[in-house]
PDB file of N, CA and C in Angstrom:
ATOM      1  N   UNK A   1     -45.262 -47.898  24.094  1.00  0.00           N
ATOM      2  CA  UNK A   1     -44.946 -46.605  24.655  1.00  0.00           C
ATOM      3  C   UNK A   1     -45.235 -45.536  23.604  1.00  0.00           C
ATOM      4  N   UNK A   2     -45.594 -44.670  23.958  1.00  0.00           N
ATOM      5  CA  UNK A   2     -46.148 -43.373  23.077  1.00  0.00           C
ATOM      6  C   UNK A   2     -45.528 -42.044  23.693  1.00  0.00           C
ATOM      7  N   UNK A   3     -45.542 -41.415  22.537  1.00  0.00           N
ATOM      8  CA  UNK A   3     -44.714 -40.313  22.982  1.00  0.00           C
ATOM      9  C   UNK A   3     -45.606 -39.017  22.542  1.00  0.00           C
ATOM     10  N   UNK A   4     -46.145 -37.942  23.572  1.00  0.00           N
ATOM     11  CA  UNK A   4     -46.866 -36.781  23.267  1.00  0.00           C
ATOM     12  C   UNK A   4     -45.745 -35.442  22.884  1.00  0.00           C
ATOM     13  N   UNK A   5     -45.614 -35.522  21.862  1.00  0.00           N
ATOM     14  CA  UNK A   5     -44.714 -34.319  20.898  1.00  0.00           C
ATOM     15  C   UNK A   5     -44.773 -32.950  21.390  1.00  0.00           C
ATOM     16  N   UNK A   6     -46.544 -32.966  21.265  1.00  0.00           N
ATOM     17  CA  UNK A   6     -47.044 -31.649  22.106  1.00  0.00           C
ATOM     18  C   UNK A   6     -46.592 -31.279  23.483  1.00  0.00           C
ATOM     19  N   UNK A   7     -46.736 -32.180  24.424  1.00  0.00           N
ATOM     20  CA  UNK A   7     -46.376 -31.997  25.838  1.00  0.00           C
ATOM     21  C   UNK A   7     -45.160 -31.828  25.632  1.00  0.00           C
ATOM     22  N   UNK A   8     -44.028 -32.684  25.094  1.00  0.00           N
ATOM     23  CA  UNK A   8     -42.591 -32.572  24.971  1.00  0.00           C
ATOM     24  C   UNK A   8     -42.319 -31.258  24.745  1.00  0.00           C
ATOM     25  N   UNK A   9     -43.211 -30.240  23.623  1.00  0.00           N
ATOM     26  CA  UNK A   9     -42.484 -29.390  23.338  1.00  0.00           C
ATOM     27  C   UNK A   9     -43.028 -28.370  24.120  1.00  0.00           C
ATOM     28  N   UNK A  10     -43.992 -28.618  24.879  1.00  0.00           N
ATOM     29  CA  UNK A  10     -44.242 -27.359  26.000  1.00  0.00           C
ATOM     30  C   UNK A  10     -43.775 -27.104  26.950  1.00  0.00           C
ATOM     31  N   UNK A  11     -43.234 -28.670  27.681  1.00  0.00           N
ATOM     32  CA  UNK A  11     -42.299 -28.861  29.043  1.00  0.00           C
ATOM     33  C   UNK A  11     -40.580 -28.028  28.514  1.00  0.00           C
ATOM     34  N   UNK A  12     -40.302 -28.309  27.499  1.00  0.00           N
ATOM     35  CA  UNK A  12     -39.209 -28.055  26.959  1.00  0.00           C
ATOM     36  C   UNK A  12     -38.869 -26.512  27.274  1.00  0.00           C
ATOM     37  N   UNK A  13     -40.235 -25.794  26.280  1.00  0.00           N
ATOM     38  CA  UNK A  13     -40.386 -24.676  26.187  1.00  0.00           C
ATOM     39  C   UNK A  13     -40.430 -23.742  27.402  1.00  0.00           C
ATOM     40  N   UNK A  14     -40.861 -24.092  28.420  1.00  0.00           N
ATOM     41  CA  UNK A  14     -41.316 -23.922  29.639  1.00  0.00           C
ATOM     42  C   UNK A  14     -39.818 -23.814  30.013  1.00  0.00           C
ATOM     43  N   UNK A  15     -39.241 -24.682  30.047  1.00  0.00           N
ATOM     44  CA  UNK A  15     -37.859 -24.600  30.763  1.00  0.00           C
ATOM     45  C   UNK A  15     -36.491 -23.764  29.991  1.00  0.00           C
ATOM     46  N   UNK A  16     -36.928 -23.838  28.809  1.00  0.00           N
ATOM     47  CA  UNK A  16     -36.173 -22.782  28.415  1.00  0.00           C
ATOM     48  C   UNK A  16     -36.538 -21.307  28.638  1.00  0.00           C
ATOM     49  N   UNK A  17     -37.538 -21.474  28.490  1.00  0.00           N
ATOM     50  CA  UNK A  17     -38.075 -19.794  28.954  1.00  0.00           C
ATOM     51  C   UNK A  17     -37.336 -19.100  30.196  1.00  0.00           C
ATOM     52  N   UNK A  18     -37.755 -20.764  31.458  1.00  0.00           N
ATOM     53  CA  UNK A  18     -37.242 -19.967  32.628  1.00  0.00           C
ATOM     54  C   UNK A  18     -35.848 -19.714  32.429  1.00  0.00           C
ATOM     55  N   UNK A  19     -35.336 -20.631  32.045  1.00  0.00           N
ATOM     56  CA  UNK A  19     -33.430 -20.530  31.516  1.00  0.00           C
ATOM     57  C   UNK A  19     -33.386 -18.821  31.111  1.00  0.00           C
ATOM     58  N   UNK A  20     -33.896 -18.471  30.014  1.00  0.00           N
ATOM     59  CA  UNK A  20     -33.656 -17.474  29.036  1.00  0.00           C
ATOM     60  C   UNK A  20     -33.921 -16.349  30.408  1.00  0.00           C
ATOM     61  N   UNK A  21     -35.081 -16.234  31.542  1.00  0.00           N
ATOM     62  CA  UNK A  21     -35.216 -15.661  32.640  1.00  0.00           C
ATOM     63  C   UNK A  21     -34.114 -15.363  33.470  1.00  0.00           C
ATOM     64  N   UNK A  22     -33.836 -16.524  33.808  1.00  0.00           N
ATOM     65  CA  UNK A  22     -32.320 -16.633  34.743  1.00  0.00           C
ATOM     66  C   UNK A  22     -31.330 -15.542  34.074  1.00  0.00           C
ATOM     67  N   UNK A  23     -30.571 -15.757  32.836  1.00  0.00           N
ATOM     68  CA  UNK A  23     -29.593 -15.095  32.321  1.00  0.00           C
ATOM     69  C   UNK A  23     -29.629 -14.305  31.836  1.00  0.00           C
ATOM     70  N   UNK A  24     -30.926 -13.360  31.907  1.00  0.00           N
ATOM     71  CA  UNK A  24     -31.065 -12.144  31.028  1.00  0.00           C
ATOM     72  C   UNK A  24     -31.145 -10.737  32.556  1.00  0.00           C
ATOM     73  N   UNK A  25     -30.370 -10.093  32.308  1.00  0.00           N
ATOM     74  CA  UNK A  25     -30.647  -9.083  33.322  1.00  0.00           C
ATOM     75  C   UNK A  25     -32.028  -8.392  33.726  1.00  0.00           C
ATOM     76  N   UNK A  26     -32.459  -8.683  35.049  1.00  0.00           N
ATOM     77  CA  UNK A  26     -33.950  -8.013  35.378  1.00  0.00           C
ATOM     78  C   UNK A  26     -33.871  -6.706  34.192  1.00  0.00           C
ATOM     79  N   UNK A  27     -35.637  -6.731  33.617  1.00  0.00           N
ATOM     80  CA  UNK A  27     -35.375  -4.977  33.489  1.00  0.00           C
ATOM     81  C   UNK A  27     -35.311  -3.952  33.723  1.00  0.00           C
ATOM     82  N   UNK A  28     -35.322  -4.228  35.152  1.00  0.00           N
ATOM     83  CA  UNK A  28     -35.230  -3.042  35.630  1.00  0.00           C
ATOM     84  C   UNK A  28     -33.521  -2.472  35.965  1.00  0.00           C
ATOM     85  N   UNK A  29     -32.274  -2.997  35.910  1.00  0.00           N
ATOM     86  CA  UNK A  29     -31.406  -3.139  36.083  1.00  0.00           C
ATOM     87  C   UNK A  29     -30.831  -1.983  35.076  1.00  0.00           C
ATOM     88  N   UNK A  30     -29.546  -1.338  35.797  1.00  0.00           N
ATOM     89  CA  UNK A  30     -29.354  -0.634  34.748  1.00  0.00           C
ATOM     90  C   UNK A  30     -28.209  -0.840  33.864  1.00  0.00           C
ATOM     91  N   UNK A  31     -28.369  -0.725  32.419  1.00  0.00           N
ATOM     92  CA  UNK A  31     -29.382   0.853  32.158  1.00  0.00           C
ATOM     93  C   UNK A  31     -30.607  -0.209  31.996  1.00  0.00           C
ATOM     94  N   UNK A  32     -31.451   0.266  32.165  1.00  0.00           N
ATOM     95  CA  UNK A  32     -33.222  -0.185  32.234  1.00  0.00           C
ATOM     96  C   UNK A  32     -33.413  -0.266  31.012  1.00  0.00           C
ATOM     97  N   UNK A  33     -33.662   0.746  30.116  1.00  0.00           N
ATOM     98  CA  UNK A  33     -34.317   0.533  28.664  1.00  0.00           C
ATOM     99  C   UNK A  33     -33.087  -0.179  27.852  1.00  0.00           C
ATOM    100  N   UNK A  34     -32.226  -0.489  28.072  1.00  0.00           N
ATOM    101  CA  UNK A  34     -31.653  -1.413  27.074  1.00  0.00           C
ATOM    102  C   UNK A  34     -32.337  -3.336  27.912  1.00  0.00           C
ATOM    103  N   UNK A  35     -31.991  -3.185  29.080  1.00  0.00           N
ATOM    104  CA  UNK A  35     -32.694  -4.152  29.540  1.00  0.00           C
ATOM    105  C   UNK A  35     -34.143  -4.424  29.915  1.00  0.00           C
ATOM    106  N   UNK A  36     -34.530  -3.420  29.487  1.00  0.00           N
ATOM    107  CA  UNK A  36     -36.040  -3.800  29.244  1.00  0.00           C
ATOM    108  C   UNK A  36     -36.118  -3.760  27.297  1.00  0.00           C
ATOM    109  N   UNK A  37     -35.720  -3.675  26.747  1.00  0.00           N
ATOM    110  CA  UNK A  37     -35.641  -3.419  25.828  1.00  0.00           C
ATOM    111  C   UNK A  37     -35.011  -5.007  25.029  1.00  0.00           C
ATOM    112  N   UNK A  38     -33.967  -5.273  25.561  1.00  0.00           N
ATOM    113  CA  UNK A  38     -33.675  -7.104  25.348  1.00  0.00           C
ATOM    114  C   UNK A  38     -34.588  -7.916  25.828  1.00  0.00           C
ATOM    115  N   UNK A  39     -35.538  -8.044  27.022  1.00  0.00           N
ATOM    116  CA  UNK A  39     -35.982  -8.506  27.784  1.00  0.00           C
ATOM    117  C   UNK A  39     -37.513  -8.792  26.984  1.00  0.00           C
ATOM    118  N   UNK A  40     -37.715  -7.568  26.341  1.00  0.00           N
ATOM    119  CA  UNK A  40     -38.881  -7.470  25.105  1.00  0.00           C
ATOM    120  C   UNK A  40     -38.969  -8.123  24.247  1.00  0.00           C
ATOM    121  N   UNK A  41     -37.878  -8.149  23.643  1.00  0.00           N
ATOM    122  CA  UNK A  41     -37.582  -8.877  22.298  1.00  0.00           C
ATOM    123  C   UNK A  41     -37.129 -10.361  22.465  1.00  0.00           C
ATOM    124  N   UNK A  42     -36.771 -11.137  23.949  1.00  0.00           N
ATOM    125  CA  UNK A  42     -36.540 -12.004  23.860  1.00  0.00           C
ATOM    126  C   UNK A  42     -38.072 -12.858  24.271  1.00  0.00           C
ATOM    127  N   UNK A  43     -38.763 -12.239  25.062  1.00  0.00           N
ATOM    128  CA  UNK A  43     -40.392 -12.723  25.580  1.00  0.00           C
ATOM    129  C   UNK A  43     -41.019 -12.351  24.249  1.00  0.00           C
ATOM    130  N   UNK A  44     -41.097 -11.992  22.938  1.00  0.00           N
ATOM    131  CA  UNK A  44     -42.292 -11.409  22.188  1.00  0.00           C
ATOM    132  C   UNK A  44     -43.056 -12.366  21.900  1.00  0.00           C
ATOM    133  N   UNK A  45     -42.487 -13.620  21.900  1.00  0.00           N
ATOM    134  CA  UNK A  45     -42.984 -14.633  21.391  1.00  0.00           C
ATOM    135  C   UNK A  45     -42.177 -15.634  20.332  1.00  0.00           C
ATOM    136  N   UNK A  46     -42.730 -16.592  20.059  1.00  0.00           N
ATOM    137  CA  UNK A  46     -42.038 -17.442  19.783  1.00  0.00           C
ATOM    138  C   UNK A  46     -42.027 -19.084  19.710  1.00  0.00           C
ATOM    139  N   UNK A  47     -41.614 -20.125  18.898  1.00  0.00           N
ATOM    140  CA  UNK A  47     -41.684 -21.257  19.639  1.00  0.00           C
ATOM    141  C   UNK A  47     -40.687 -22.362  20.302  1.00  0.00           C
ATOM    142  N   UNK A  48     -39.480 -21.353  20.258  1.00  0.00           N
ATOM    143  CA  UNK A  48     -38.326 -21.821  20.724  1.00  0.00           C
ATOM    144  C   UNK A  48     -37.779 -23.336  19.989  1.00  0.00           C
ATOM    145  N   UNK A  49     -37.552 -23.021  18.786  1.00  0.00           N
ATOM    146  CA  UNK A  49     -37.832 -24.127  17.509  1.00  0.00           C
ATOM    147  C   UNK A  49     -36.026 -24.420  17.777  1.00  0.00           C
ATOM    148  N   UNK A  50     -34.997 -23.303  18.081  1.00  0.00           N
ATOM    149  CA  UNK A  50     -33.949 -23.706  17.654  1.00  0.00           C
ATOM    150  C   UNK A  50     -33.319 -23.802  19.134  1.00  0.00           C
ATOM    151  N   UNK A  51     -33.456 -24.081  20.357  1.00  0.00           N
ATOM    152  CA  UNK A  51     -32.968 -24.414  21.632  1.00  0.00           C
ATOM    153  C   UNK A  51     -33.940 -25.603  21.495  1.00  0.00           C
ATOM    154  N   UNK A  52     -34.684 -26.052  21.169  1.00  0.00           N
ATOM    155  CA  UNK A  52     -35.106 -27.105  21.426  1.00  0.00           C
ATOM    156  C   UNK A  52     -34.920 -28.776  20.516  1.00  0.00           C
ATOM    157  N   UNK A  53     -34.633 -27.763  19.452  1.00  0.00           N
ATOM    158  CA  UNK A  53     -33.891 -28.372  18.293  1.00  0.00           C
ATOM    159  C   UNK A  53     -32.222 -29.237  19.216  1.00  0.00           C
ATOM    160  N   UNK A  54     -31.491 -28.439  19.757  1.00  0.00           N
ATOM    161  CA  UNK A  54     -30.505 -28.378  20.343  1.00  0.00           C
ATOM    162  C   UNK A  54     -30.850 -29.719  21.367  1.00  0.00           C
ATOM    163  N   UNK A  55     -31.776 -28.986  22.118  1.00  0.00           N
ATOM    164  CA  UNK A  55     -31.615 -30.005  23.686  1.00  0.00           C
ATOM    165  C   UNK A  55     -32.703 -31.617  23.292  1.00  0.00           C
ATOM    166  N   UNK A  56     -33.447 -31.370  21.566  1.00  0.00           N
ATOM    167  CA  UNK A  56     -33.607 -33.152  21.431  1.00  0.00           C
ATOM    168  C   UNK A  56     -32.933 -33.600  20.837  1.00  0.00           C
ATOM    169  N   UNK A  57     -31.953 -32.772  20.193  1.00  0.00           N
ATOM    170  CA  UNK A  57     -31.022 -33.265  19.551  1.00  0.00           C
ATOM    171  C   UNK A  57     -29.732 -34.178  20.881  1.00  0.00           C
ATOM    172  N   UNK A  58     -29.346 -33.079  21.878  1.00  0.00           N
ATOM    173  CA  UNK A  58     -28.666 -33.872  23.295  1.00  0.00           C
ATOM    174  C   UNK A  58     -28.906 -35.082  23.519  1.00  0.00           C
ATOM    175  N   UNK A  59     -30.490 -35.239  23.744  1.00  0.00           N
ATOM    176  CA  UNK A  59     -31.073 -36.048  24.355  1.00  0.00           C
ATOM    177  C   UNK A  59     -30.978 -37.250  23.421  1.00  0.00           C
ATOM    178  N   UNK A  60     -31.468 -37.099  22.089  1.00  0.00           N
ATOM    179  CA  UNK A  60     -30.971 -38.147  21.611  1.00  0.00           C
ATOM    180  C   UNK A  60     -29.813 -39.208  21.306  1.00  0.00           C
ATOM    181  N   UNK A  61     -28.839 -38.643  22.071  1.00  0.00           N
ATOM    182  CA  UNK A  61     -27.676 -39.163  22.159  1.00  0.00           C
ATOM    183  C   UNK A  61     -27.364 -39.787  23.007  1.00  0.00           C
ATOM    184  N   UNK A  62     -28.010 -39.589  23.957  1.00  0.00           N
ATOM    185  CA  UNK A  62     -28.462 -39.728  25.936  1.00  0.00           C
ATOM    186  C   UNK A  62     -27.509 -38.742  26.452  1.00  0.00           C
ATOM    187  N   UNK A  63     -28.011 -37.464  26.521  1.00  0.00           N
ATOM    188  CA  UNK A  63     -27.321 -35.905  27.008  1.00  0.00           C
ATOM    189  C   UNK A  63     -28.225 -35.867  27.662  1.00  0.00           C
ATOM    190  N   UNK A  64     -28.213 -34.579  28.759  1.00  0.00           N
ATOM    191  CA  UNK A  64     -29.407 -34.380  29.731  1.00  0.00           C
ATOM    192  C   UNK A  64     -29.549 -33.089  29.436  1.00  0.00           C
ATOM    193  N   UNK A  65     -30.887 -32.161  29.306  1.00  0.00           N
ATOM    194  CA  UNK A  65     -31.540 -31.481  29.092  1.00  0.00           C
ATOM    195  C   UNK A  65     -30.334 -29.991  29.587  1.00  0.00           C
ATOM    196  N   UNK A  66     -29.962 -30.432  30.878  1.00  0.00           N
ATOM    197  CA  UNK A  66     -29.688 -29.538  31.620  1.00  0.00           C
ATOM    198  C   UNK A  66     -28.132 -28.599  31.450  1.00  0.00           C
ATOM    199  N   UNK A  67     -27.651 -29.742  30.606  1.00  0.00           N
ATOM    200  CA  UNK A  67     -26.020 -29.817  30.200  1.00  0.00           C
ATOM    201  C   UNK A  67     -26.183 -29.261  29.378  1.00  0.00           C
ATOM    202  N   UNK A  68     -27.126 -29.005  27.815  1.00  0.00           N
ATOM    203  CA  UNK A  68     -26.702 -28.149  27.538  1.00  0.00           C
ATOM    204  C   UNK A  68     -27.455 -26.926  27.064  1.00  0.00           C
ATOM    205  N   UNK A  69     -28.303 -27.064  27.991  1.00  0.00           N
ATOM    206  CA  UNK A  69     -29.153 -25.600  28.313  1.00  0.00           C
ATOM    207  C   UNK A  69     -28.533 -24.363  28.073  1.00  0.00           C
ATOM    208  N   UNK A  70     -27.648 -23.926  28.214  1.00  0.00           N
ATOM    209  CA  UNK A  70     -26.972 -22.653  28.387  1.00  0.00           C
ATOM    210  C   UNK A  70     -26.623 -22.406  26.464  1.00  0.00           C
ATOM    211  N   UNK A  71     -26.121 -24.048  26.055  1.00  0.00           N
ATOM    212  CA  UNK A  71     -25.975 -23.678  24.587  1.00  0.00           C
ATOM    213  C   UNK A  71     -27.676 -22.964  23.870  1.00  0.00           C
ATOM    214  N   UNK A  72     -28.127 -23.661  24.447  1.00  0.00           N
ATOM    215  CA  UNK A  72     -29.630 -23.646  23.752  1.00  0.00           C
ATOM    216  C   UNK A  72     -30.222 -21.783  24.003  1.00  0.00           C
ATOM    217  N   UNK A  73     -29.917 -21.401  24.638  1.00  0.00           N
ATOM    218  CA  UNK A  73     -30.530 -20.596  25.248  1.00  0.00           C
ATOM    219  C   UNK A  73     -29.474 -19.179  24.297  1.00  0.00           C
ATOM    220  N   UNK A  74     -28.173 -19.384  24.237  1.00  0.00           N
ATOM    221  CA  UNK A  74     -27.324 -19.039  23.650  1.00  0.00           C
ATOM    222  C   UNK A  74     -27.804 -18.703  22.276  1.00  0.00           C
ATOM    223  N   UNK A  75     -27.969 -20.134  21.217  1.00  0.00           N
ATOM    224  CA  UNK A  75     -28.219 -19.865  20.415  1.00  0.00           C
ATOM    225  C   UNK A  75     -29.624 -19.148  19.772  1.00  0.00           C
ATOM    226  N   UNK A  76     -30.705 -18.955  20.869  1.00  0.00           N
ATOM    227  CA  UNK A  76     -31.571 -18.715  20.942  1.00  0.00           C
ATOM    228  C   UNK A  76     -31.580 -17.203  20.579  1.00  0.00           C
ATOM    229  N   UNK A  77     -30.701 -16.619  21.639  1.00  0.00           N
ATOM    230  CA  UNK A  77     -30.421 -15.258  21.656  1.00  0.00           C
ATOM    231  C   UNK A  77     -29.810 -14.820  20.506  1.00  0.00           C
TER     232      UNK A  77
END
């Protein structure tokens, strides 16, 4: 069995992103420029090194991705 690191950390990434989506207020919401303004700084980029750190760290324990998403995303912010 082989394990692609790369894919792991894109699927990962991918799902934290949408996570970080979910819980961040649209920007258009008001007030707008503070939430477009968080909303900026959390998309600028990135490789989501320390939520992912988090959720293989879960997993290695046998945790599920999903449980503790919210930490990950948390500490992210």
């Amino acid at each position: 069995m082989s394990f692609d690191l790369a894919r792991y950390l894109a699927d990962v990434r991918r799902e934290v992103d949408a996570a970080l989506d979910r819980y961040l207020p649209p920007k258009d919401a008001p007030p707008a420029t503070v939430h477009e303004a968080m909303r900026y700084s959390v998309f600028a980029g990135g490789k989501r090194l320390r939520p992912i750190l988090v959720i293989a760290g879960a997993e290695a324990v046998g945790g599920k991705m999903e449980r503790v998403l919210p930490t990950a995303c948390a500490l992210e912010l």
